[in-house]
Protein backbone atom coordinates (compact mmCIF):
# COMPACT_ATOMS: atom_id res chain seq x y z
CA UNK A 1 76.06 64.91 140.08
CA UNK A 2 79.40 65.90 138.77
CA UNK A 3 78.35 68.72 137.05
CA UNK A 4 76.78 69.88 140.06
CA UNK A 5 80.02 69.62 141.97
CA UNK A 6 81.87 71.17 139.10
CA UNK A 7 79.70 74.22 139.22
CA UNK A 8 80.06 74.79 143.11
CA UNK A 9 83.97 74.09 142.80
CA UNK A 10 83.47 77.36 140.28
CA UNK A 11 81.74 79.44 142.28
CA UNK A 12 83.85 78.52 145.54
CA UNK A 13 86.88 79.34 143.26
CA UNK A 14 85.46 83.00 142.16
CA UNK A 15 84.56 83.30 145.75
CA UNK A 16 88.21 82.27 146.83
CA UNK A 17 88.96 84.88 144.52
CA UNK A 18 86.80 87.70 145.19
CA UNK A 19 87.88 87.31 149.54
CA UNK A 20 91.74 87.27 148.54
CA UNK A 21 91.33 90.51 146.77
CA UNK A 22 89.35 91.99 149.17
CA UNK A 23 92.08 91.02 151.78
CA UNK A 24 94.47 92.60 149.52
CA UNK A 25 92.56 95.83 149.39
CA UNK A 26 91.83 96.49 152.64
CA UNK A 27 95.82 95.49 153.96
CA UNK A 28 96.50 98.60 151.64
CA UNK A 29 94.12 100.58 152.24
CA UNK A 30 95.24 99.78 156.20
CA UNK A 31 91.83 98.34 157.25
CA UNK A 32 92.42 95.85 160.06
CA UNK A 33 88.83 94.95 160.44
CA UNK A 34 88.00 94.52 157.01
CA UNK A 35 91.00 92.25 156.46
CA UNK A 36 90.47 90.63 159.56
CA UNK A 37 86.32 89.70 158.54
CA UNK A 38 87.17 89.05 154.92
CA UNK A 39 90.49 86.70 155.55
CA UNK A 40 87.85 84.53 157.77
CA UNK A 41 85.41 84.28 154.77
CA UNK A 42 88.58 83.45 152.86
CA UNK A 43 89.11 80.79 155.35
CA UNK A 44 85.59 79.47 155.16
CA UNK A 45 85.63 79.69 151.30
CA UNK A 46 89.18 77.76 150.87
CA UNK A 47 87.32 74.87 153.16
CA UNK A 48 84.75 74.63 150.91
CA UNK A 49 86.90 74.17 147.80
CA UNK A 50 88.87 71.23 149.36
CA UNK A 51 85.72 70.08 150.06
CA UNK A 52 84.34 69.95 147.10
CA UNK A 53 87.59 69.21 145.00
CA UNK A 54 88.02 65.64 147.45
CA UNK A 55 84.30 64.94 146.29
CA UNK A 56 85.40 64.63 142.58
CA UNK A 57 88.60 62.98 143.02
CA UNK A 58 86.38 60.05 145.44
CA UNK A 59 84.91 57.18 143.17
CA UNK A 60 81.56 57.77 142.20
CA UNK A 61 79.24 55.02 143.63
């Protein structure tokens, strides 16, 4: 189980990374929408990393 949860905490973290760039790109590039839409899938992604972070630091049952 805690591999699984180490593998989504990865791909949550690329994602994390991935949305923050694209926010980046499209503040400079001076594309409210774009920013806008990709700072809420930030938002969602960040979520899910806590999330799944809080899972491994819980005591396994």
């Amino acid at each position: 189980m805690r591999t699984v949860v180490e593998g989504v905490i990865e791909a949550e973290s690329d994602a994390v990374s991935t949305y923050q760039e694209l926010v980046d790109l499209a503040e400079d590039a001076d594309d409210p929408v774009t920013e806008d839409l990709a700072a809420e899938l930030l938002a969602d992604e960040e979520e899910h990393l806590v999330e799944f972070e809080g899972f491994l630091a819980s005591p396994e049952k």
